[in-house]
PDB file of N, CA and C in Angstrom:
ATOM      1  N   UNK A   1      -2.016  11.683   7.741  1.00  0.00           N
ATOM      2  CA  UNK A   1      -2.895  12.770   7.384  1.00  0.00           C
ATOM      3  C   UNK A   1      -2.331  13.580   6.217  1.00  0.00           C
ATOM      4  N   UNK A   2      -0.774  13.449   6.060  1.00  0.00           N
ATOM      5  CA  UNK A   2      -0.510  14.453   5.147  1.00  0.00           C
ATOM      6  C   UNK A   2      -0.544  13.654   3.787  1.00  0.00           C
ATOM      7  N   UNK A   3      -0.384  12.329   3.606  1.00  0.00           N
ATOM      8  CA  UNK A   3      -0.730  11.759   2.651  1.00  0.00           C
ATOM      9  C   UNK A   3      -1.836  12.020   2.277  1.00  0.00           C
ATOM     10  N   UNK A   4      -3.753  11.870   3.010  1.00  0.00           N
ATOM     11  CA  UNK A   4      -4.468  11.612   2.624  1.00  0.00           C
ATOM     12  C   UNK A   4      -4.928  12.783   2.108  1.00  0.00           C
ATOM     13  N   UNK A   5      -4.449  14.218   2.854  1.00  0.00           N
ATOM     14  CA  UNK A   5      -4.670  15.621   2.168  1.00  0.00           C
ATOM     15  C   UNK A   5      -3.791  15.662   0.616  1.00  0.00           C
ATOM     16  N   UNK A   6      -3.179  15.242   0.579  1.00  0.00           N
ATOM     17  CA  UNK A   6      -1.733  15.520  -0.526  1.00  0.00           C
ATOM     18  C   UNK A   6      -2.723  14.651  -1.657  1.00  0.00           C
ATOM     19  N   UNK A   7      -3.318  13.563  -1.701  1.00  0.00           N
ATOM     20  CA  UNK A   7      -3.931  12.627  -2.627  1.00  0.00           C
ATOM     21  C   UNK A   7      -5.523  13.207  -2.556  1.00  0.00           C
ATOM     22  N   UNK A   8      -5.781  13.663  -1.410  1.00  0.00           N
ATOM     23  CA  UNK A   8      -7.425  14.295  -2.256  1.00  0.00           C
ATOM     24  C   UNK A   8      -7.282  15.497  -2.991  1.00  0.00           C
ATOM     25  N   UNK A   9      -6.343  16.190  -2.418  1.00  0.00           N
ATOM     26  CA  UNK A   9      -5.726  17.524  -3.558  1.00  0.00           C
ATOM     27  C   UNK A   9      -5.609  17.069  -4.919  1.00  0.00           C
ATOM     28  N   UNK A  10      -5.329  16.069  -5.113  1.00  0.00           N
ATOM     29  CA  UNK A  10      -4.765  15.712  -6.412  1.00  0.00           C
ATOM     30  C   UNK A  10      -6.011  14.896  -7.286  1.00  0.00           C
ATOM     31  N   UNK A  11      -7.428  14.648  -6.715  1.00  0.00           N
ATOM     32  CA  UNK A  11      -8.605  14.501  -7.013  1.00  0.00           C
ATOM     33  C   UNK A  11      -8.782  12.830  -6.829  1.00  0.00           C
ATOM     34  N   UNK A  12      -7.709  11.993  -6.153  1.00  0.00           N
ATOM     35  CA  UNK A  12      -8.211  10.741  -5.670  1.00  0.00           C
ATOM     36  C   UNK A  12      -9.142  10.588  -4.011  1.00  0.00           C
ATOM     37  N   UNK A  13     -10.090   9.790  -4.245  1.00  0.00           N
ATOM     38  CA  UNK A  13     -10.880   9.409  -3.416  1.00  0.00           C
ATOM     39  C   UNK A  13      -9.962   8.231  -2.513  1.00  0.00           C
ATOM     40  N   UNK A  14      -9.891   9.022  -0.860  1.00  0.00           N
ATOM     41  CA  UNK A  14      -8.992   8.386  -0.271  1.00  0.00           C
ATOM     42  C   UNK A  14      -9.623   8.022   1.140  1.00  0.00           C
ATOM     43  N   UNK A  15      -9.102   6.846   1.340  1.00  0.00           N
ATOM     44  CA  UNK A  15      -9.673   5.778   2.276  1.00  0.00           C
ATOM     45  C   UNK A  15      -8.776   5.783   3.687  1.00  0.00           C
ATOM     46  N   UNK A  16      -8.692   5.832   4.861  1.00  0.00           N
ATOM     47  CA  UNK A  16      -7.864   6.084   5.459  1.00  0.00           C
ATOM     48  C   UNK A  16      -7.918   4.802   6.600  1.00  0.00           C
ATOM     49  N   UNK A  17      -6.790   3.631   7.091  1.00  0.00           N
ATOM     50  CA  UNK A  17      -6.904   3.186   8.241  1.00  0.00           C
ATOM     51  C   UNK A  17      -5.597   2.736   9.097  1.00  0.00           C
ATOM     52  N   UNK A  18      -5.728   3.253  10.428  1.00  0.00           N
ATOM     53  CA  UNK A  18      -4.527   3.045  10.844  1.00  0.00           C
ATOM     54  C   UNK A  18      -4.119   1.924  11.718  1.00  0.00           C
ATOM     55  N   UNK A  19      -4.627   0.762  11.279  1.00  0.00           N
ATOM     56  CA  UNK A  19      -4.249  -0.652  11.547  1.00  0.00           C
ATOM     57  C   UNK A  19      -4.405  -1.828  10.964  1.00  0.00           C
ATOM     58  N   UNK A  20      -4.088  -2.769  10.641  1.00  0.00           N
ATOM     59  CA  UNK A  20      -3.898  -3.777  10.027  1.00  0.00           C
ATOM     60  C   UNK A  20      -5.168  -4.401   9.897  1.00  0.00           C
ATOM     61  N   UNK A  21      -6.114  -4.338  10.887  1.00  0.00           N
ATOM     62  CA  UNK A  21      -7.039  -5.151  11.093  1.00  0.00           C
ATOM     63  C   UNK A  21      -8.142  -4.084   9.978  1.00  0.00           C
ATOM     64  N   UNK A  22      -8.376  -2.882  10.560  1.00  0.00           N
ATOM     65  CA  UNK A  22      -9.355  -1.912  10.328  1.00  0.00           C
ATOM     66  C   UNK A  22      -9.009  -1.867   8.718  1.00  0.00           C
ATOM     67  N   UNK A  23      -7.863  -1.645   7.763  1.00  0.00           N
ATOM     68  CA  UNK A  23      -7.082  -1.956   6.890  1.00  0.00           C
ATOM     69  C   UNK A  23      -7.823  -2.683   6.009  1.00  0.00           C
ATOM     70  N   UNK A  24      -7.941  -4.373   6.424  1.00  0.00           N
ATOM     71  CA  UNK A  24      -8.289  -5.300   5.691  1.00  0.00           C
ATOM     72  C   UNK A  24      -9.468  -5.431   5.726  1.00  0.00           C
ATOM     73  N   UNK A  25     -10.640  -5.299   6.730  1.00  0.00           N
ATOM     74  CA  UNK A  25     -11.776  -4.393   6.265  1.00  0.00           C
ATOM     75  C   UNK A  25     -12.196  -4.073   5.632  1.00  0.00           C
ATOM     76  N   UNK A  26     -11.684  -3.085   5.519  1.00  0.00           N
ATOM     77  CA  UNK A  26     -11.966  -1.979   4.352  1.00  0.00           C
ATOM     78  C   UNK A  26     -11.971  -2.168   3.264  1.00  0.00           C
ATOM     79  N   UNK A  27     -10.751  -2.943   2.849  1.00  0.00           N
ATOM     80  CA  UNK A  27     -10.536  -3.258   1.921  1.00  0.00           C
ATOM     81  C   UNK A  27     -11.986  -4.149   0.870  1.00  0.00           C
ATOM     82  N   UNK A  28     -12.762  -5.011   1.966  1.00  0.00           N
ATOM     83  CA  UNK A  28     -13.709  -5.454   1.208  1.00  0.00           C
ATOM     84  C   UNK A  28     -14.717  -4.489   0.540  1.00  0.00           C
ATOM     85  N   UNK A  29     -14.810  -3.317   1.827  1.00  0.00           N
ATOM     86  CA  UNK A  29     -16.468  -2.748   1.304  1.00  0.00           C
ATOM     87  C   UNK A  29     -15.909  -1.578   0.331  1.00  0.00           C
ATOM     88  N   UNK A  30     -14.833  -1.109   0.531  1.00  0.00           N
ATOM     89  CA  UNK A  30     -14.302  -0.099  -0.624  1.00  0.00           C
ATOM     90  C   UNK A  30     -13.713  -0.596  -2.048  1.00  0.00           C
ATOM     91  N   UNK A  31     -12.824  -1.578  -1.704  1.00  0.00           N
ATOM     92  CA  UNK A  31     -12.597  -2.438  -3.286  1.00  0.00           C
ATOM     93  C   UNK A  31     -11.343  -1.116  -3.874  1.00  0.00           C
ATOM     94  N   UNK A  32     -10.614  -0.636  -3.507  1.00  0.00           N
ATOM     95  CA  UNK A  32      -9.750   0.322  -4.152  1.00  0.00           C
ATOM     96  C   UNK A  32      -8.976  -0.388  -5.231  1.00  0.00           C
ATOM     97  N   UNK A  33      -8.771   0.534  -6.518  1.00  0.00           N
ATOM     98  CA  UNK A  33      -7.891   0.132  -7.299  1.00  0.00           C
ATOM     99  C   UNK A  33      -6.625   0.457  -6.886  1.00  0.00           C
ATOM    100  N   UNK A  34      -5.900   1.243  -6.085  1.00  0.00           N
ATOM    101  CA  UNK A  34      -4.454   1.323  -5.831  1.00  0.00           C
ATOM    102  C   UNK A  34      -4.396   1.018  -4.165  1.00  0.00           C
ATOM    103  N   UNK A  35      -3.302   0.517  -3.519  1.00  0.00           N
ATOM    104  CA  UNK A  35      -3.448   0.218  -1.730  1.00  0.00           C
ATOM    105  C   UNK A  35      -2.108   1.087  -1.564  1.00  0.00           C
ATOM    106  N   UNK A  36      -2.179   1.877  -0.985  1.00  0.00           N
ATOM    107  CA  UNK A  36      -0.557   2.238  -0.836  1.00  0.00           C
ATOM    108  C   UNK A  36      -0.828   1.723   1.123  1.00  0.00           C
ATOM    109  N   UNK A  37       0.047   0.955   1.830  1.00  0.00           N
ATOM    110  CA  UNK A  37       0.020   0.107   2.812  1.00  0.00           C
ATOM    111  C   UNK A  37       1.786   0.090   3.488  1.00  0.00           C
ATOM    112  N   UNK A  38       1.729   0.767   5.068  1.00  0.00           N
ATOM    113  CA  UNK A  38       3.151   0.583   5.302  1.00  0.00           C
ATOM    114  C   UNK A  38       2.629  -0.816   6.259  1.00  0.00           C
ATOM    115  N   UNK A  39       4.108  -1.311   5.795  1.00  0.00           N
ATOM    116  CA  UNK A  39       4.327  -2.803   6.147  1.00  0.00           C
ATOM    117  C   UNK A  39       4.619  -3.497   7.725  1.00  0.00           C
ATOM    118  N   UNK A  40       4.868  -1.985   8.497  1.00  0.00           N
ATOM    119  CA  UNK A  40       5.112  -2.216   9.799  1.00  0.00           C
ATOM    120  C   UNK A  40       3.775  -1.269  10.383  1.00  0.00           C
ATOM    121  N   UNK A  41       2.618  -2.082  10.899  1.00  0.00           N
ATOM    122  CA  UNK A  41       1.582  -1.509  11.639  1.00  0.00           C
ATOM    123  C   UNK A  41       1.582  -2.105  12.921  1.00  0.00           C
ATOM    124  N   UNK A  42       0.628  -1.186  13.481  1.00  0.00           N
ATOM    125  CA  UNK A  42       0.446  -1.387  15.064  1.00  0.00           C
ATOM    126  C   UNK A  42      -0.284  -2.911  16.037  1.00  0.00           C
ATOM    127  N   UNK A  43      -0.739  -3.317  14.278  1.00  0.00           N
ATOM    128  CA  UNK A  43      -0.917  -4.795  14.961  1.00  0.00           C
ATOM    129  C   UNK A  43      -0.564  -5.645  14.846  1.00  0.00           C
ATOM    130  N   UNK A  44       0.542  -5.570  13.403  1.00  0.00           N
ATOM    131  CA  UNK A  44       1.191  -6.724  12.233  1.00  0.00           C
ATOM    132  C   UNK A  44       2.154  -6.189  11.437  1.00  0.00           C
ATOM    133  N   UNK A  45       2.275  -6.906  10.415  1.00  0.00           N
ATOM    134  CA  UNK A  45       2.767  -6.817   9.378  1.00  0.00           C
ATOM    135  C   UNK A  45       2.287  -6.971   8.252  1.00  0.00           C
ATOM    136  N   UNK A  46       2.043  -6.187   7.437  1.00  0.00           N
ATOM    137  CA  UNK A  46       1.264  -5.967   5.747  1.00  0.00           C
ATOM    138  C   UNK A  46       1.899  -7.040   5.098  1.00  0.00           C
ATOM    139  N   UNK A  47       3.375  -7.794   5.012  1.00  0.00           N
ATOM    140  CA  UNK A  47       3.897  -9.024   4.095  1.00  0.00           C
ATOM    141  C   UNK A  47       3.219  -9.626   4.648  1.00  0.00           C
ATOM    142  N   UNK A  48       2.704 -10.502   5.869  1.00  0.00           N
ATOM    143  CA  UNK A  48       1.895 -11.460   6.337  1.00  0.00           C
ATOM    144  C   UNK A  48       1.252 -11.610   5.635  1.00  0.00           C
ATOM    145  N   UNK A  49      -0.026 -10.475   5.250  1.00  0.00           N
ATOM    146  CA  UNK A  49      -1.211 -10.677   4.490  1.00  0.00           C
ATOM    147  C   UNK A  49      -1.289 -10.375   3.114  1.00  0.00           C
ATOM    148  N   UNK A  50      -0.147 -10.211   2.434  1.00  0.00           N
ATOM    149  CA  UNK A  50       0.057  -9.837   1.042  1.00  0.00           C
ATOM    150  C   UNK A  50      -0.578 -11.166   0.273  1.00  0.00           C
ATOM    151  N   UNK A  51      -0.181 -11.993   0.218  1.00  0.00           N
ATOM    152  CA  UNK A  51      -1.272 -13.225  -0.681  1.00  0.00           C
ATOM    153  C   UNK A  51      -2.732 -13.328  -0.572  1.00  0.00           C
ATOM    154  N   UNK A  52      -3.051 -12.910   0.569  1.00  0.00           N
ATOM    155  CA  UNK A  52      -4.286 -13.118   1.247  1.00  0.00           C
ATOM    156  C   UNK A  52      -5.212 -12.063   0.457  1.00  0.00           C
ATOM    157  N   UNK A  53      -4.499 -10.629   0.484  1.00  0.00           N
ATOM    158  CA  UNK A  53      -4.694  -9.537   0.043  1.00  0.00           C
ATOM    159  C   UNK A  53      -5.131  -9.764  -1.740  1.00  0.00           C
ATOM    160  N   UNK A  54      -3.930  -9.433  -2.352  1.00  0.00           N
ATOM    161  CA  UNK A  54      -3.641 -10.148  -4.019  1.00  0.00           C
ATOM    162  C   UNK A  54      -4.773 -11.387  -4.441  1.00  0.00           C
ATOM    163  N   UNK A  55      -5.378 -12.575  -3.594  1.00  0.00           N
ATOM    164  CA  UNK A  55      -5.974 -13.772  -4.073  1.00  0.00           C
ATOM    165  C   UNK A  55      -7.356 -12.728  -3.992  1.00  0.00           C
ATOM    166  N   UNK A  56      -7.780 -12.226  -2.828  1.00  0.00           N
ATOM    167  CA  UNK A  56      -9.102 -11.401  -3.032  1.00  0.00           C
ATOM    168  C   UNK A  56      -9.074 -10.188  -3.824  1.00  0.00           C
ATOM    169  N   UNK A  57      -8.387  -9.445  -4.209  1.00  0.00           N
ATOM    170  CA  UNK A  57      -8.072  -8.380  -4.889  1.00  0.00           C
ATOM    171  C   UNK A  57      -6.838  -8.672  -6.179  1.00  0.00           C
ATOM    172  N   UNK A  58      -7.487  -9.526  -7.155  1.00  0.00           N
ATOM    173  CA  UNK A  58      -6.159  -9.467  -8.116  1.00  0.00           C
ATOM    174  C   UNK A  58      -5.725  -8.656  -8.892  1.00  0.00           C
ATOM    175  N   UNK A  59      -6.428  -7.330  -9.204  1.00  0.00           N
ATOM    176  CA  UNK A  59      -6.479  -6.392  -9.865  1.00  0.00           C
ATOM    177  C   UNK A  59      -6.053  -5.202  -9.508  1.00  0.00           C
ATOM    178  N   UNK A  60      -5.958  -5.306  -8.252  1.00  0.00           N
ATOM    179  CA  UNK A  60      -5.485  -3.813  -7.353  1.00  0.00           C
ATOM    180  C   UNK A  60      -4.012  -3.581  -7.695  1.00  0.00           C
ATOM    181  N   UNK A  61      -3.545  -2.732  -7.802  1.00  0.00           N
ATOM    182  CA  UNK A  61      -1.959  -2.121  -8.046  1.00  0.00           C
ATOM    183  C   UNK A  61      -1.929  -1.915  -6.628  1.00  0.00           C
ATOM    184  N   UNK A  62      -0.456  -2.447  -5.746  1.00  0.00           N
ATOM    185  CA  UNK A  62      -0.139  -2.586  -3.986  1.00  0.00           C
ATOM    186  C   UNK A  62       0.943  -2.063  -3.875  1.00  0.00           C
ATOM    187  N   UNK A  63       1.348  -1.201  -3.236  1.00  0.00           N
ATOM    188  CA  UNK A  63       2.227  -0.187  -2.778  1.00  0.00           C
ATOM    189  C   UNK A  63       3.068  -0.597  -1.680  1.00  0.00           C
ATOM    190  N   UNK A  64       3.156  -1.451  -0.952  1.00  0.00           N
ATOM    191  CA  UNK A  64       4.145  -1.706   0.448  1.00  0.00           C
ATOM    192  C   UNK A  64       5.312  -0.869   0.425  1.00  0.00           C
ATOM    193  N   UNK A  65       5.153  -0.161   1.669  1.00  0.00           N
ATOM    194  CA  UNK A  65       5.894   0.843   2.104  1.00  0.00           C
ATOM    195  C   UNK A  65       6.638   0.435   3.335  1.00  0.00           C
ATOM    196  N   UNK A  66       8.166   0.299   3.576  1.00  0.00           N
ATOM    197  CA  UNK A  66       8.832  -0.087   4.532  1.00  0.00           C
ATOM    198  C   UNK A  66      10.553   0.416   4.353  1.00  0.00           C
ATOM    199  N   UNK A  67      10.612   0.830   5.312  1.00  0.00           N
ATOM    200  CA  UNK A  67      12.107   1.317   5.859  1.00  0.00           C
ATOM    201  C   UNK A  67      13.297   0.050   5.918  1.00  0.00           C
ATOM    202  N   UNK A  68      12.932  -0.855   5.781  1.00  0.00           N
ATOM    203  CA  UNK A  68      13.295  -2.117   5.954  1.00  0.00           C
ATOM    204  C   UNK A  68      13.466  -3.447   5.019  1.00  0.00           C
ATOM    205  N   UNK A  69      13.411  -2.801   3.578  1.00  0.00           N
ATOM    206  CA  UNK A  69      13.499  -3.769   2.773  1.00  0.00           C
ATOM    207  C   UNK A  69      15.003  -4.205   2.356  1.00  0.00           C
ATOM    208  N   UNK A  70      15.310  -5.158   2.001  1.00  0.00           N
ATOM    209  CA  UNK A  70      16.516  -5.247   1.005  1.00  0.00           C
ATOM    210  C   UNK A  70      16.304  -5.944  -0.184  1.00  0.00           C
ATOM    211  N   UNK A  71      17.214  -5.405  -1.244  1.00  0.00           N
ATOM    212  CA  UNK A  71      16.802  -5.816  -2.870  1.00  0.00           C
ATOM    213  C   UNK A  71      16.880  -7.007  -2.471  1.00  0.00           C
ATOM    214  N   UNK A  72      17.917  -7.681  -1.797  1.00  0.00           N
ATOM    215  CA  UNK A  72      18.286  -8.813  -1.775  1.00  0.00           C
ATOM    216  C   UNK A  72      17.621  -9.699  -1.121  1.00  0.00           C
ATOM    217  N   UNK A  73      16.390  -9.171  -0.737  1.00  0.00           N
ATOM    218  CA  UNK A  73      15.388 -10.234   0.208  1.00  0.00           C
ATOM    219  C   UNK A  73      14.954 -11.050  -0.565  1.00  0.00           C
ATOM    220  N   UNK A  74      14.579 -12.509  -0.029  1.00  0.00           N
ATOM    221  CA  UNK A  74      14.329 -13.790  -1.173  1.00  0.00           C
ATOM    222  C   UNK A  74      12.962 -13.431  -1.005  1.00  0.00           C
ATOM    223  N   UNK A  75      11.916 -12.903  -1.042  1.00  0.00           N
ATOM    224  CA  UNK A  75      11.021 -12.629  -0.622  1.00  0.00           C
ATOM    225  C   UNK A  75      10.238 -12.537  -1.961  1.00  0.00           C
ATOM    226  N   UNK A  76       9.490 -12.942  -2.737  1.00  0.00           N
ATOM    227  CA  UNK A  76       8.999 -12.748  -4.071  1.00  0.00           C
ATOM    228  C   UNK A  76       7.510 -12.426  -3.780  1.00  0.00           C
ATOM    229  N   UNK A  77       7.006 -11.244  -4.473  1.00  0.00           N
ATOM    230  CA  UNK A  77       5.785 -10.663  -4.228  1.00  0.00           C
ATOM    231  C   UNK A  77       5.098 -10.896  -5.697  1.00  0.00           C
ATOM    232  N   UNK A  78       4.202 -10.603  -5.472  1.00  0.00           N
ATOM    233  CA  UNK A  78       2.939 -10.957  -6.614  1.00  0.00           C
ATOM    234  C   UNK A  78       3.591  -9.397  -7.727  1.00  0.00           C
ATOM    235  N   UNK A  79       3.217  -9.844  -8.828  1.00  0.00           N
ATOM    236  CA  UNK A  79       3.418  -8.547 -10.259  1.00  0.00           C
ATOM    237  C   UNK A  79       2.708  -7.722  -9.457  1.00  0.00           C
ATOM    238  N   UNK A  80       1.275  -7.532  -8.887  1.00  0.00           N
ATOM    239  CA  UNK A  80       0.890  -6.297  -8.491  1.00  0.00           C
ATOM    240  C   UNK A  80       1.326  -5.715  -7.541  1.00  0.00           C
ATOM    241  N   UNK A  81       2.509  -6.153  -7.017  1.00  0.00           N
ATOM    242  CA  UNK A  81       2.813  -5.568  -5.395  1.00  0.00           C
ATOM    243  C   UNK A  81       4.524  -4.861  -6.352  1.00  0.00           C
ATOM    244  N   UNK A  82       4.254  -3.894  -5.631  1.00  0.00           N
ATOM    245  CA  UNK A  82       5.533  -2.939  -5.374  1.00  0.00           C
ATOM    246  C   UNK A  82       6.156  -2.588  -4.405  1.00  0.00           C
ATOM    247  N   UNK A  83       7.393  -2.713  -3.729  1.00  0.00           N
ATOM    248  CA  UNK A  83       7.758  -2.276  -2.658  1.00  0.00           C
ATOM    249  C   UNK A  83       8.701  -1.148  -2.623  1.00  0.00           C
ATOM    250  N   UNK A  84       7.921   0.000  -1.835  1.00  0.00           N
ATOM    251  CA  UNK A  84       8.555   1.075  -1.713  1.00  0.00           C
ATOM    252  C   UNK A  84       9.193   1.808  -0.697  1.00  0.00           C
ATOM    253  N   UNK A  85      10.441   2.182  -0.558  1.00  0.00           N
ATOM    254  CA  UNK A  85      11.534   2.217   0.593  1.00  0.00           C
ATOM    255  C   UNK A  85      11.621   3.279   1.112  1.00  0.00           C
ATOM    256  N   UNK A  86      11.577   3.822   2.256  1.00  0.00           N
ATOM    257  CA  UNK A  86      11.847   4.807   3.100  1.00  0.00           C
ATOM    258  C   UNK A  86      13.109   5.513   3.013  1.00  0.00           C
ATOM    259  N   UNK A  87      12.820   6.663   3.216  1.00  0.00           N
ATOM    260  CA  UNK A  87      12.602   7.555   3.274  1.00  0.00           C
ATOM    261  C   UNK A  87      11.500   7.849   1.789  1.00  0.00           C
ATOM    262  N   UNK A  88      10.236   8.026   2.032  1.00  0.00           N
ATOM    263  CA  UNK A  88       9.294   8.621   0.463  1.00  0.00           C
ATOM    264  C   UNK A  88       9.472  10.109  -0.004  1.00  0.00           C
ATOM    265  N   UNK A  89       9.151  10.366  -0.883  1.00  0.00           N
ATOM    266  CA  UNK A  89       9.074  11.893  -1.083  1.00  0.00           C
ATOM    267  C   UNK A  89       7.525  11.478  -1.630  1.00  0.00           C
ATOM    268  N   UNK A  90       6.738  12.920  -1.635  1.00  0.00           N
ATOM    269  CA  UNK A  90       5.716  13.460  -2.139  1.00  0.00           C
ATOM    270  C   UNK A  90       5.590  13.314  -4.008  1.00  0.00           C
ATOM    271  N   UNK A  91       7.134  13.932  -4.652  1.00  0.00           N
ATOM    272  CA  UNK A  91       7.157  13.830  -5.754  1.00  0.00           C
ATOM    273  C   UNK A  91       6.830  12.393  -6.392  1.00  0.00           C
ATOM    274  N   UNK A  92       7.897  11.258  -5.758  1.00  0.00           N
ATOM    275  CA  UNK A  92       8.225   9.872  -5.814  1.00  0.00           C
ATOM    276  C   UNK A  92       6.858   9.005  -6.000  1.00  0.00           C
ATOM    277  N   UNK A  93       5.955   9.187  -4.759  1.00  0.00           N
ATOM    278  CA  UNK A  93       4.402   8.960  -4.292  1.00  0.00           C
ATOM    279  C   UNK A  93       3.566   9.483  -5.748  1.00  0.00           C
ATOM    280  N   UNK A  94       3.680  10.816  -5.897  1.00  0.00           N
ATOM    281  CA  UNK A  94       2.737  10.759  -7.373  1.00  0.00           C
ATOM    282  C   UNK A  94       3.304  10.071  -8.621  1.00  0.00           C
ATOM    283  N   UNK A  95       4.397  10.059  -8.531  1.00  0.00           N
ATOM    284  CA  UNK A  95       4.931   9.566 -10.183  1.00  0.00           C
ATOM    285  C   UNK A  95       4.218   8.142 -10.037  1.00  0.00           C
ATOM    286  N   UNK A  96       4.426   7.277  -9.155  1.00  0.00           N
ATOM    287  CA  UNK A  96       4.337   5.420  -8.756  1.00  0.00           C
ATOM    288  C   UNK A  96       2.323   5.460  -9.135  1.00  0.00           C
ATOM    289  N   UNK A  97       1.442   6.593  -8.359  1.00  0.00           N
ATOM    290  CA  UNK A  97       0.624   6.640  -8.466  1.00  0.00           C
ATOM    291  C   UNK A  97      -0.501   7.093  -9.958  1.00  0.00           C
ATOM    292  N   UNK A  98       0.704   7.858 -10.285  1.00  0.00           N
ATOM    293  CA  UNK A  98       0.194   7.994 -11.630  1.00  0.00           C
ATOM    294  C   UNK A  98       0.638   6.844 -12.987  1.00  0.00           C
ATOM    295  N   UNK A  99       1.337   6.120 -12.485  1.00  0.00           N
ATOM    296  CA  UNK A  99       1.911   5.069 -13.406  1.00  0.00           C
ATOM    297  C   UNK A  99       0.655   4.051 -13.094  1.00  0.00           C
ATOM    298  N   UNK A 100       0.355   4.103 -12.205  1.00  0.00           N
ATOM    299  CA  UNK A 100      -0.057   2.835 -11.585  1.00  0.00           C
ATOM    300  C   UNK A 100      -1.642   2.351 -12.755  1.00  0.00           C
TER     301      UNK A 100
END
C-alpha cells in the first residue's frame, strides 16, 4: 500500500496485485509499461514466469524485487528485467523508475 500511494503521488497510474496468479492477469488487460514485481509471492515465484512474462510483453521495463539475489547467480534475465535487492528505499524506487 505504501508503494502504490508513494507512485500515485508522483502521478503514475498504479495497478495493484497481491499474488502471482491475480499478477499475471492483469498484466494482459492493463498492458503496463513498467512491472515493479517481488519475486517471492504467496503462490510462486516471479523468476518462474519471467520469460513467459518478457515473450508476451517485450517492451515493458521489469523490476524483480528480492531479498535473495546474488550477483553471482548464473541466472541470466532478459535486457528488460532488472533485479532489485532488499532492503529498497523510496529514493532508490524513483530514480530506477524514472530512468526506466
Amino acid at each position: 500500500m505504501i508503494l502504490e500511494h508513494y507512485f500515485e503521488n508522483k502521478g503514475y497510474d498504479v495497478t495493484v496485485a497481491t499474488t502471482l496468479k491475480d499478477g499475471l492477469e492483469k498484466l494482459t488487460s492493463v498492458n503496463p509499461d513498467i512491472l515493479l514485481m517481488d519475486n517471492n509471492l504467496p503462490d510462486g515465484k516471479a523468476w518462474d514466469h519471467i520469460n513467459e512474462i518478457v515473450t508476451d510483453h517485450p517492451l515493458m521495463k521489469i523490476f524483480l524485487i528480492s531479498a535473495y539475489y546474488l550477483k553471482t547467480d548464473t541466472t541470466h534475465f532478459p535486457e528488460n528485467v532488472t533485479v532489485l535487492e532488499k532492503p529498497l528505499s523510496l529514493n532508490m524506487l524513483t530514480e530506477v523508475m524514472e530512468d526506466a
